[in-house]
C-alpha atoms as a PDB file:
ATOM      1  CA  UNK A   1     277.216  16.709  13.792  1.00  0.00           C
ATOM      2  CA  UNK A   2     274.303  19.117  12.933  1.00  0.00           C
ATOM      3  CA  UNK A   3     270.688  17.323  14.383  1.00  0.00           C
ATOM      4  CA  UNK A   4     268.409  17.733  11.311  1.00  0.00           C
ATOM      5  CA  UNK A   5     265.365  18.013  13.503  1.00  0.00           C
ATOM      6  CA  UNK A   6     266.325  20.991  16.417  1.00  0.00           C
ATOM      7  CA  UNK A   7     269.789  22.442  14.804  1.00  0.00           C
ATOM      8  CA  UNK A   8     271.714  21.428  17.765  1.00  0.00           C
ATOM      9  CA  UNK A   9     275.438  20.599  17.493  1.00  0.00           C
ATOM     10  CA  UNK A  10     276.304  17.352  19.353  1.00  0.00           C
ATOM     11  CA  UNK A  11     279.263  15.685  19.474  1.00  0.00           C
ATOM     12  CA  UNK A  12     280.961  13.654  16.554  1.00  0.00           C
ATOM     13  CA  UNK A  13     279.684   9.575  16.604  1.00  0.00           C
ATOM     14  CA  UNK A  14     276.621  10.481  18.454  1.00  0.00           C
ATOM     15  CA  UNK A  15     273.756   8.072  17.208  1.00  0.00           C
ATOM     16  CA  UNK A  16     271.332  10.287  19.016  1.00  0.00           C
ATOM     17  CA  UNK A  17     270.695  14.264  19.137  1.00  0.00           C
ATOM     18  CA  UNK A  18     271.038  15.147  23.285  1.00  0.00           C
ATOM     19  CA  UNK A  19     268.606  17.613  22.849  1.00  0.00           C
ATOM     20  CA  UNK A  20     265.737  16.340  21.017  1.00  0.00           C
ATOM     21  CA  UNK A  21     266.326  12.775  20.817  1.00  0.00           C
ATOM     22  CA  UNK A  22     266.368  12.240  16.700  1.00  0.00           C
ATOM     23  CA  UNK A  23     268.349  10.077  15.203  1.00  0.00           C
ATOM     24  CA  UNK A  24     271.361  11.825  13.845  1.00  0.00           C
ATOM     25  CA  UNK A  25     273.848   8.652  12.449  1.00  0.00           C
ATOM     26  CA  UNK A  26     272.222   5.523  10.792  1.00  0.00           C
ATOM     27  CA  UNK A  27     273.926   2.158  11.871  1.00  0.00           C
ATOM     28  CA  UNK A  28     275.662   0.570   8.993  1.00  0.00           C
ATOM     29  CA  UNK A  29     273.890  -2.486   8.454  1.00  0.00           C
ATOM     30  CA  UNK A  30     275.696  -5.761   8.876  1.00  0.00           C
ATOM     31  CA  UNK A  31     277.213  -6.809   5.493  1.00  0.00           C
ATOM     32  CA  UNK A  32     277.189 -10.006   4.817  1.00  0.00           C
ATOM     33  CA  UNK A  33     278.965 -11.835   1.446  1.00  0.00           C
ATOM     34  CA  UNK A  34     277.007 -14.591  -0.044  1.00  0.00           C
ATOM     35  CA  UNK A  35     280.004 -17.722  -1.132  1.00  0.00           C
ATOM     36  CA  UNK A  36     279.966 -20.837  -3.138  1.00  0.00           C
ATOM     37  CA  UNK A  37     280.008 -23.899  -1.209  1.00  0.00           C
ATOM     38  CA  UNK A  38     279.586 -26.374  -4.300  1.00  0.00           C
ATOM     39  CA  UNK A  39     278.400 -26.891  -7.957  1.00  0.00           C
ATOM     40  CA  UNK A  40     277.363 -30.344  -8.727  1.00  0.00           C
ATOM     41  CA  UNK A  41     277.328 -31.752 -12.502  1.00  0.00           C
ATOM     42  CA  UNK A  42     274.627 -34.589 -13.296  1.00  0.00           C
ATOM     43  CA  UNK A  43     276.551 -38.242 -13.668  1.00  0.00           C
ATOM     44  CA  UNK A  44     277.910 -39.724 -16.893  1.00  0.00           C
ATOM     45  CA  UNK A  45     275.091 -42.199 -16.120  1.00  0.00           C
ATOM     46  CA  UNK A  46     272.159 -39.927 -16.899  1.00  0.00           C
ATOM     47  CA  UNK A  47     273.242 -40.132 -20.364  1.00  0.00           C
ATOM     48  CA  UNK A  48     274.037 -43.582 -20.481  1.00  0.00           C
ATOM     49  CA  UNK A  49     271.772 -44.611 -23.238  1.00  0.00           C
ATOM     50  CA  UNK A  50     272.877 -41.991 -25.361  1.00  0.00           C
ATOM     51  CA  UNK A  51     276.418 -43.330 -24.679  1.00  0.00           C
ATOM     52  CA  UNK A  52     275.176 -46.607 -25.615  1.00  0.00           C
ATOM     53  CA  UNK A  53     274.404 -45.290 -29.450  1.00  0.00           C
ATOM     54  CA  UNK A  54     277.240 -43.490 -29.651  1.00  0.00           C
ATOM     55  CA  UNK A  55     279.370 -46.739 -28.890  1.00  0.00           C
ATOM     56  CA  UNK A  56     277.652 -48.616 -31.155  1.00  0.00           C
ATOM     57  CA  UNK A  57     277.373 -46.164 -34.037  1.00  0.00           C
ATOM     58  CA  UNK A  58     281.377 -45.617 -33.179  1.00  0.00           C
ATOM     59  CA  UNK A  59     282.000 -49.865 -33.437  1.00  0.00           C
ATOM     60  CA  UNK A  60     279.157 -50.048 -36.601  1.00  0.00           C
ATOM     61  CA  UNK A  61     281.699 -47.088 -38.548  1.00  0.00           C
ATOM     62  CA  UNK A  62     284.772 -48.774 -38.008  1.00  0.00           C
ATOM     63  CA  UNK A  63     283.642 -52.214 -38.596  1.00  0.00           C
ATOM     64  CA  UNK A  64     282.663 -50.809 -42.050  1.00  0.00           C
ATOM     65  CA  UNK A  65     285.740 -49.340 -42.678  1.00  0.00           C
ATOM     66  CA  UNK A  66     287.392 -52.369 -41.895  1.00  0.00           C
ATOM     67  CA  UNK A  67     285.407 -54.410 -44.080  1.00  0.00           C
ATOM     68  CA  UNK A  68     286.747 -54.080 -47.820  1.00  0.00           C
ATOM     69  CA  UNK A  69     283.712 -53.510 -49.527  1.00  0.00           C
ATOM     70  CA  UNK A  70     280.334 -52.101 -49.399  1.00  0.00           C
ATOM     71  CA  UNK A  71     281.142 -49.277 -46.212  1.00  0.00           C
ATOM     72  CA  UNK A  72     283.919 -46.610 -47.880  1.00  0.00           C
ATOM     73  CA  UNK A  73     281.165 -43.701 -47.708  1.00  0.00           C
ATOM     74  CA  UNK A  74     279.284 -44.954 -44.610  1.00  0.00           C
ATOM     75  CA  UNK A  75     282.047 -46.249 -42.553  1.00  0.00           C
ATOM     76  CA  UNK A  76     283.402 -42.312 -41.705  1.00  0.00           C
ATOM     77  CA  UNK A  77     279.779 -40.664 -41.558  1.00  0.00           C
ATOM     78  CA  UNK A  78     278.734 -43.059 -38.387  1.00  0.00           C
ATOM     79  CA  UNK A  79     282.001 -42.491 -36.689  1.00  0.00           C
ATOM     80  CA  UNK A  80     281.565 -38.644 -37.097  1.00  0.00           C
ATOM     81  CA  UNK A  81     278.477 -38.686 -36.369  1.00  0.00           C
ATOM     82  CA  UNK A  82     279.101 -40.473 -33.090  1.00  0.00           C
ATOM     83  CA  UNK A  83     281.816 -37.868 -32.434  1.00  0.00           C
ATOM     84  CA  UNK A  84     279.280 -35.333 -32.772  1.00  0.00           C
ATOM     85  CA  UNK A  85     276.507 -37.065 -30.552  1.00  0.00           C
ATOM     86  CA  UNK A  86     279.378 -37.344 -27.764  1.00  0.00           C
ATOM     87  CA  UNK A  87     279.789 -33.445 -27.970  1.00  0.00           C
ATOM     88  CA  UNK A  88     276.654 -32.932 -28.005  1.00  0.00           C
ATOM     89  CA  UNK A  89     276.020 -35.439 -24.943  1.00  0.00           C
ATOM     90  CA  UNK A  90     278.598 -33.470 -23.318  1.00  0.00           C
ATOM     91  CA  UNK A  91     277.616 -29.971 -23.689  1.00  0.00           C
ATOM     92  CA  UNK A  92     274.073 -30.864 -21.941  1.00  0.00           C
ATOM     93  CA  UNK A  93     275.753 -32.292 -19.140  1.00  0.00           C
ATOM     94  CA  UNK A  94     277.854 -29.217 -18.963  1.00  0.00           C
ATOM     95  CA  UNK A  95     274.994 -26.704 -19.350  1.00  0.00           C
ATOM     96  CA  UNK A  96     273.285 -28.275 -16.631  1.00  0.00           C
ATOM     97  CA  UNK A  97     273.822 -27.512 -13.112  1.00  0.00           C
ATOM     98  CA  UNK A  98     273.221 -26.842  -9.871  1.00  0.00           C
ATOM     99  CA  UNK A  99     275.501 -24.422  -7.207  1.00  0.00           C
ATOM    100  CA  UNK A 100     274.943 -24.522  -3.629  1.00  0.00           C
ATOM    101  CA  UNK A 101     275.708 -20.917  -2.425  1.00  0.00           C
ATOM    102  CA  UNK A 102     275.431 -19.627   1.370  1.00  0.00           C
ATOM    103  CA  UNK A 103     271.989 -18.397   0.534  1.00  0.00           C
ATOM    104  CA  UNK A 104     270.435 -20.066  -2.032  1.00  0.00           C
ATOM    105  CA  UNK A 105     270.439 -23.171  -4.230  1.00  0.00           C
ATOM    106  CA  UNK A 106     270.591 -21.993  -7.840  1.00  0.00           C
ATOM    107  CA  UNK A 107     269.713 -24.638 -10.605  1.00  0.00           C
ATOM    108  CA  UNK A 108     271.063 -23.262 -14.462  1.00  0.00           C
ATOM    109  CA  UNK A 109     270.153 -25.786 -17.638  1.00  0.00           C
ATOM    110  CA  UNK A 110     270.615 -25.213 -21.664  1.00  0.00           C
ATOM    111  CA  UNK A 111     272.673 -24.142 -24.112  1.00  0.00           C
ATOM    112  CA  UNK A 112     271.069 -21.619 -26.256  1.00  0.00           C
ATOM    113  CA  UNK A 113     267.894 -21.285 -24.148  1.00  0.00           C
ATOM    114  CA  UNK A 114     268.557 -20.506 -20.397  1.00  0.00           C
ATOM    115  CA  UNK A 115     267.187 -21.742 -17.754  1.00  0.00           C
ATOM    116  CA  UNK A 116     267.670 -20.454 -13.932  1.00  0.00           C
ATOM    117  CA  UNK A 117     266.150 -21.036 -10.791  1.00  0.00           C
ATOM    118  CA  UNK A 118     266.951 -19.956  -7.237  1.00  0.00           C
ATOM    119  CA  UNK A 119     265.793 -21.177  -4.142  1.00  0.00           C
ATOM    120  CA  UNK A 120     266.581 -19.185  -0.432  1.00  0.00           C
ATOM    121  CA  UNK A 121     267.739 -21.627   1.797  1.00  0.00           C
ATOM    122  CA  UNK A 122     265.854 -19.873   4.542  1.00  0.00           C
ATOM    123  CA  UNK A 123     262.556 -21.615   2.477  1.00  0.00           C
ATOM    124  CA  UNK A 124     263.369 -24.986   2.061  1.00  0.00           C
ATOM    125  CA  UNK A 125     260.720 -26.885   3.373  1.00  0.00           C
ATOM    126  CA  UNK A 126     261.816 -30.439   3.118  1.00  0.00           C
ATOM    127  CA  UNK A 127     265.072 -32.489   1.252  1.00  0.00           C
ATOM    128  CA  UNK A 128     264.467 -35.776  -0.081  1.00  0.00           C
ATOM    129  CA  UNK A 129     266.608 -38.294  -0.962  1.00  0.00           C
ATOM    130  CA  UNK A 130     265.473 -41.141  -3.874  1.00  0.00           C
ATOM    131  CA  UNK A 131     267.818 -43.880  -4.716  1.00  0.00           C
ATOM    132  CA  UNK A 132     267.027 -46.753  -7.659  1.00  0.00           C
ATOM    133  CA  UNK A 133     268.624 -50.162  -6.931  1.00  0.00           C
ATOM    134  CA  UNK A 134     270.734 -49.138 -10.377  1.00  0.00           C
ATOM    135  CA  UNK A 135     271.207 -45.745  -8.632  1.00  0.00           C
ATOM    136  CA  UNK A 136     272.551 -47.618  -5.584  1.00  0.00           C
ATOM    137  CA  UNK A 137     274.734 -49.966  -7.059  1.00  0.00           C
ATOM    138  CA  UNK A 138     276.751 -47.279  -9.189  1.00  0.00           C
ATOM    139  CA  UNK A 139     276.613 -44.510  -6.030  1.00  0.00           C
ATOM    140  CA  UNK A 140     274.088 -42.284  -7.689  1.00  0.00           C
ATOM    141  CA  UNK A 141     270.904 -40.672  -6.195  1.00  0.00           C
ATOM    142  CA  UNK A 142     268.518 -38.061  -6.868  1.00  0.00           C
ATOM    143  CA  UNK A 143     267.791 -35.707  -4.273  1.00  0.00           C
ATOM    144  CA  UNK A 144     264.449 -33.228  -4.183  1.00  0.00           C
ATOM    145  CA  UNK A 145     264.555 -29.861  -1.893  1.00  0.00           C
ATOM    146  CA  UNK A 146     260.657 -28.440  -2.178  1.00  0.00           C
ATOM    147  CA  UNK A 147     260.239 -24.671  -0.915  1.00  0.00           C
ATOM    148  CA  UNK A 148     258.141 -23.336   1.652  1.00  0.00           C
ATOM    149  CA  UNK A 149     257.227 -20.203  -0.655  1.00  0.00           C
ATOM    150  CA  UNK A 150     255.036 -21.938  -2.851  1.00  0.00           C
ATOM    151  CA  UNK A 151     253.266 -25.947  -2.349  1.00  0.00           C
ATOM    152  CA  UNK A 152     254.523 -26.461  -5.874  1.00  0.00           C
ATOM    153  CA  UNK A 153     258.277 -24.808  -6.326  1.00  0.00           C
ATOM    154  CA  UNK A 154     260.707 -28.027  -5.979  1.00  0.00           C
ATOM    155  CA  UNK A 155     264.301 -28.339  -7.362  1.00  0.00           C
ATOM    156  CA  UNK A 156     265.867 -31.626  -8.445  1.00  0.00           C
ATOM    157  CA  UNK A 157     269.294 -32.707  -8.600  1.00  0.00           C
ATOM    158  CA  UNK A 158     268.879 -36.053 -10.536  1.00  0.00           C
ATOM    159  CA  UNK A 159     271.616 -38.755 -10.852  1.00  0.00           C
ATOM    160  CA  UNK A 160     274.515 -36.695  -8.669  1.00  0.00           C
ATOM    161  CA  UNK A 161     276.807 -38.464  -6.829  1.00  0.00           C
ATOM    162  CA  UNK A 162     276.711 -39.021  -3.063  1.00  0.00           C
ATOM    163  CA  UNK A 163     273.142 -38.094  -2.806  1.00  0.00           C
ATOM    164  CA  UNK A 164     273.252 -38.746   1.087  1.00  0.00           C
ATOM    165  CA  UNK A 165     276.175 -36.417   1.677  1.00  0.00           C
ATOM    166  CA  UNK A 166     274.493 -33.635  -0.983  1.00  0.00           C
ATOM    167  CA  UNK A 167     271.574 -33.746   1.376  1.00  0.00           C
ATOM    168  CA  UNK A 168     273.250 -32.891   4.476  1.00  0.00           C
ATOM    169  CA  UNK A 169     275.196 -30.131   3.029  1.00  0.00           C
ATOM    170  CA  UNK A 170     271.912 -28.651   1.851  1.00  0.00           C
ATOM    171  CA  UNK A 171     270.788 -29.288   5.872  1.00  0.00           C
ATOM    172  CA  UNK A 172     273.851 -27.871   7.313  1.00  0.00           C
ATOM    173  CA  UNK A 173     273.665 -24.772   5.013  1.00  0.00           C
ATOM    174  CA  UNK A 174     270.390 -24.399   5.786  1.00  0.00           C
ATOM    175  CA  UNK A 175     270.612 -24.309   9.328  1.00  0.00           C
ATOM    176  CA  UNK A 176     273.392 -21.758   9.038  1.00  0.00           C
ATOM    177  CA  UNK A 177     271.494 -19.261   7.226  1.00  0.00           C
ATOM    178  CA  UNK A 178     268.637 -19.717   9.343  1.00  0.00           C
ATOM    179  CA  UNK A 179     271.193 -18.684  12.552  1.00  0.00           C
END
């Protein structure tokens, strides 16, 4: 290879020109390929009151249809309209989420309107787990990861299951970038 510098030929693969001592080859720089480790879906039980009026707009339209008079016209509009409340319930648990890369934690929420935010792991500051009694009982927790880049940047994963075990996959993660 040609030095740029002096002119002189040196030898093929040399990282250095003999003569002058320029650089003549840059080292390739270490690629590294960022992978998924996990996407987590908020719990059924975030939306449980909404599941509540769906059930009982569900039981109020077939009770009317069952009775033989007075519900005909009412009966089907509250059963569809709890079908559509459960689709509805179940597109915003589906268009939120969060996934837990090798180099960041990404959070992604709505439907029409999108939401995103990433987090490096190399700037988490600080995970915190918070657990309800309720959230206890039914295995739920809701777990907090608060960057060093700025006092008020914080990402929360609310009602996800195994909160404990979420945690230390963040901390494990973490510590792997950080090597």
């Amino acid at each position: 290879m040609r030095c740029s510098q002096c002119g002189f030929e040196s030898a093929p693969n040399m990282a250095f020109c003999s003569r002058c001592g320029t650089r003549i080859l840059m080292p390739r720089p270490e690629t590294r390929h960022e992978y998924a480790l996990t996407r987590i879906l908020p719990s059924w039980w975030h939306f449980a009151g909404s599941l509540v009026l769906i059930a009982m707009l569900a039981v109020a339209g077939v009770c009317l249809l069952v009775v033989p008079h007075g519900g005909a016209a009412l009966g089907p509009f509250l059963f569809a309209l709890a079908g559509l409340l459960l689709g509805l319930v179940s597109l915003a648990r589906r268009n939120t989420s969060w996934s837990l890369t090798s180099d960041r934690l990404i959070e992604r929420r709505g439907l029409l309107a999108r939401h995103r935010r990433e987090m490096e792991l190399a700037d988490v500051r600080s995970i915190e787990v918070d657990r309800s009694l309720f959230q206890r009982m039914v295995g739920l927790g809701n777990v907090a990861i608060a960057s060093a880049a700025s006092a008020d940047f914080m990402i929360r994963l609310w009602d996800i299951p195994d909160p404990e075990r979420m945690a230390e996959i963040l901390r494990q993660a973490r510590l792997r970038r950080l090597v």
